[in-house]
C-alpha atoms as a PDB file:
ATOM      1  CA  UNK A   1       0.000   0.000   0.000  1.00  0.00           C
ATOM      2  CA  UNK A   2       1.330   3.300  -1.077  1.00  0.00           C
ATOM      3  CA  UNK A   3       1.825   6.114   2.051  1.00  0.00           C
ATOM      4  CA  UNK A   4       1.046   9.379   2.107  1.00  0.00           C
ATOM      5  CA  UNK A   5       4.769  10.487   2.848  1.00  0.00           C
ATOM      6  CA  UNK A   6       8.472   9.209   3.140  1.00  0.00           C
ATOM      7  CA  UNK A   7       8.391   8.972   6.695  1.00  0.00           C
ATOM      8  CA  UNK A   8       5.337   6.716   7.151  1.00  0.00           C
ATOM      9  CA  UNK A   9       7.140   4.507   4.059  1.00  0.00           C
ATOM     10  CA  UNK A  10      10.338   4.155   5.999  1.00  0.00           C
ATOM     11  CA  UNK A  11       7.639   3.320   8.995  1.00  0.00           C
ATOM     12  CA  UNK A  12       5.734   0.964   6.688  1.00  0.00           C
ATOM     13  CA  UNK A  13       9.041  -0.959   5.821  1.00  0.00           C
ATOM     14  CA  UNK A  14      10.674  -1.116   9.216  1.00  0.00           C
ATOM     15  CA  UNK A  15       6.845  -2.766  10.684  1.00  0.00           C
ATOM     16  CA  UNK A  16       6.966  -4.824   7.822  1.00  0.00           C
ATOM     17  CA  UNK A  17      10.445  -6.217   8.329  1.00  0.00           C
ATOM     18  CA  UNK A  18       9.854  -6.659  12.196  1.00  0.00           C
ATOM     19  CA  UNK A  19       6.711  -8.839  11.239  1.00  0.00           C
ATOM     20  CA  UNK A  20       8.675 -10.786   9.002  1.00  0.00           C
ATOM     21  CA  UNK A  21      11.207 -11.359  11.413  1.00  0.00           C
ATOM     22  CA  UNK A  22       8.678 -12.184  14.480  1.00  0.00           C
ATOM     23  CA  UNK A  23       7.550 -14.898  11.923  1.00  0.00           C
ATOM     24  CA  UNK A  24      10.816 -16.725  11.755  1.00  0.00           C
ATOM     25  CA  UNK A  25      11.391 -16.350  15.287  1.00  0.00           C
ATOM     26  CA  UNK A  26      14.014 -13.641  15.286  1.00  0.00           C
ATOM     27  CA  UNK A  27      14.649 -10.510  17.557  1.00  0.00           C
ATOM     28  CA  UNK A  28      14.477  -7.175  15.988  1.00  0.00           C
ATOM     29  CA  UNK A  29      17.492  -6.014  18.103  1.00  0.00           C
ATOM     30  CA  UNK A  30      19.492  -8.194  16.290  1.00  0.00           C
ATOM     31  CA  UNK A  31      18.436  -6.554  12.758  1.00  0.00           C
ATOM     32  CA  UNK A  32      18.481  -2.963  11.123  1.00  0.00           C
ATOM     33  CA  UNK A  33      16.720  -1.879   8.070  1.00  0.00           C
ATOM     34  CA  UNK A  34      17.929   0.738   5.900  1.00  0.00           C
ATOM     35  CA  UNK A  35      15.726   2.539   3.035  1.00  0.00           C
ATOM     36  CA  UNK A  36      17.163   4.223   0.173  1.00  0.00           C
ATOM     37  CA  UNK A  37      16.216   5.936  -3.152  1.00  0.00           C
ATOM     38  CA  UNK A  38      18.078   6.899  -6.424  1.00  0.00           C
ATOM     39  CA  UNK A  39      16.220  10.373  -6.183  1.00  0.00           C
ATOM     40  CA  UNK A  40      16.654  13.010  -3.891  1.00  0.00           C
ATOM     41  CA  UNK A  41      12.678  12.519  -3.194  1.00  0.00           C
ATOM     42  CA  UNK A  42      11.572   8.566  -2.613  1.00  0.00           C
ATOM     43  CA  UNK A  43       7.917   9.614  -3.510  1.00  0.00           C
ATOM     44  CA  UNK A  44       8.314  11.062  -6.968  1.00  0.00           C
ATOM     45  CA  UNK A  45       7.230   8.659  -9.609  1.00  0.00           C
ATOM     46  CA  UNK A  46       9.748   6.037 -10.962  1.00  0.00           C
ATOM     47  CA  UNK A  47      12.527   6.679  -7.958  1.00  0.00           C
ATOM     48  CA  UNK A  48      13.773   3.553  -6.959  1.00  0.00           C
ATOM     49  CA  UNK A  49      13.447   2.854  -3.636  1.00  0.00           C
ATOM     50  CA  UNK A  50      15.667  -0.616  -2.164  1.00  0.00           C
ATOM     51  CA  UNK A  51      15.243  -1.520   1.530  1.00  0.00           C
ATOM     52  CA  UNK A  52      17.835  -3.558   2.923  1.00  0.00           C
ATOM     53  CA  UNK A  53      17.339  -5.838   6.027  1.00  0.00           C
ATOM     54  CA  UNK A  54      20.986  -7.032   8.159  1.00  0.00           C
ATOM     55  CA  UNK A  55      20.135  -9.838  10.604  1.00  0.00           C
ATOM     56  CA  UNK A  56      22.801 -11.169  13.063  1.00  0.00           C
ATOM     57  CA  UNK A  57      21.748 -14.695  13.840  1.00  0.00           C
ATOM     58  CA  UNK A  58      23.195 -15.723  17.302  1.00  0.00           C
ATOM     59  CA  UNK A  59      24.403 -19.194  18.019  1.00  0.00           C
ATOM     60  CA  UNK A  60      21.684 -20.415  20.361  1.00  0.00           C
ATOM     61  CA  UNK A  61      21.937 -22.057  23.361  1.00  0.00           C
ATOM     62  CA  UNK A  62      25.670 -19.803  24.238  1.00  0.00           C
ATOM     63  CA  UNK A  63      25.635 -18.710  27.733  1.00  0.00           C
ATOM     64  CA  UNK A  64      27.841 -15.726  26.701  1.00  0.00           C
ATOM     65  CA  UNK A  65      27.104 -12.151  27.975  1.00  0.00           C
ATOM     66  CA  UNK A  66      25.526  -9.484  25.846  1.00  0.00           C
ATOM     67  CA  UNK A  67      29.353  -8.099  25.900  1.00  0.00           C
ATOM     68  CA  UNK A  68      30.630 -10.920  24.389  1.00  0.00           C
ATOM     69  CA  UNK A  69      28.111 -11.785  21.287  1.00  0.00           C
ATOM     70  CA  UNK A  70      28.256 -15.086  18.949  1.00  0.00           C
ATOM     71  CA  UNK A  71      26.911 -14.958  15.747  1.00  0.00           C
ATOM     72  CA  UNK A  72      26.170 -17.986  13.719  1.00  0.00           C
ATOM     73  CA  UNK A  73      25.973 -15.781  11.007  1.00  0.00           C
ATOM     74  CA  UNK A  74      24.884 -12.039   9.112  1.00  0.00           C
ATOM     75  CA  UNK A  75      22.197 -12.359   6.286  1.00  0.00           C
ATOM     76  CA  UNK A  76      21.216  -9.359   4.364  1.00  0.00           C
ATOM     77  CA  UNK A  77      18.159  -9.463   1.990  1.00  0.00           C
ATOM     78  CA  UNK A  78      17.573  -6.080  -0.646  1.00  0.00           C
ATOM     79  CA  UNK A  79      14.517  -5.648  -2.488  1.00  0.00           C
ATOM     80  CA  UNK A  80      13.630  -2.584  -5.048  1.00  0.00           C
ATOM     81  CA  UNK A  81      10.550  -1.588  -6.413  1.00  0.00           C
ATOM     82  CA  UNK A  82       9.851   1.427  -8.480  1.00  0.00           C
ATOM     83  CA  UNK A  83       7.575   4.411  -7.402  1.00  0.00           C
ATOM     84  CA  UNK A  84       4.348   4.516  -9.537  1.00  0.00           C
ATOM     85  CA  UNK A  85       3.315   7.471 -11.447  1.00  0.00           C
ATOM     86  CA  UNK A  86      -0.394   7.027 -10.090  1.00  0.00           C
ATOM     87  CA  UNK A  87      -0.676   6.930  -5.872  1.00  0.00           C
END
């Protein structure tokens, strides 16, 4: 669903990403989305705008402390779509 304004995209995105993740089980402190655009306005029609999710996977089951973190691994996933002319 298109938004109104940049800011309640990037909003729409991030809640979107957090969902995903609660679905597989993983913590949103361990991710970060960024949101960027090839145009200096992300709501003009036909900017491409690519969010990009990171995701530290910790080992499970480590009785480490929060100061001393074990990742099984990083995953990044990118999608793009292009800005339609009619909103």
């Amino acid at each position: 669903m298109a938004q109104p304004d940049e800011a309640s995209g990037r909003a729409a995105a991030e809640q979107a990403a957090v969902l995903a993740l609660a679905d597989y089980g993983h913590s949103v402190e361990n991710a970060r989305v960024e949101v960027s655009c090839d145009r200096g306005n992300c709501m003009a029609a036909g900017s491409a705008v690519t969010v990009t999710v990171h995701l530290s996977v910790p080992l499970p089951f480590v009785p480490f402390s929060k100061a001393f973190r074990l990742n099984a691994s990083q995953l990044h996933a990118t999608a793009t779509q292009i800005v339609g002319r009619f909103r």
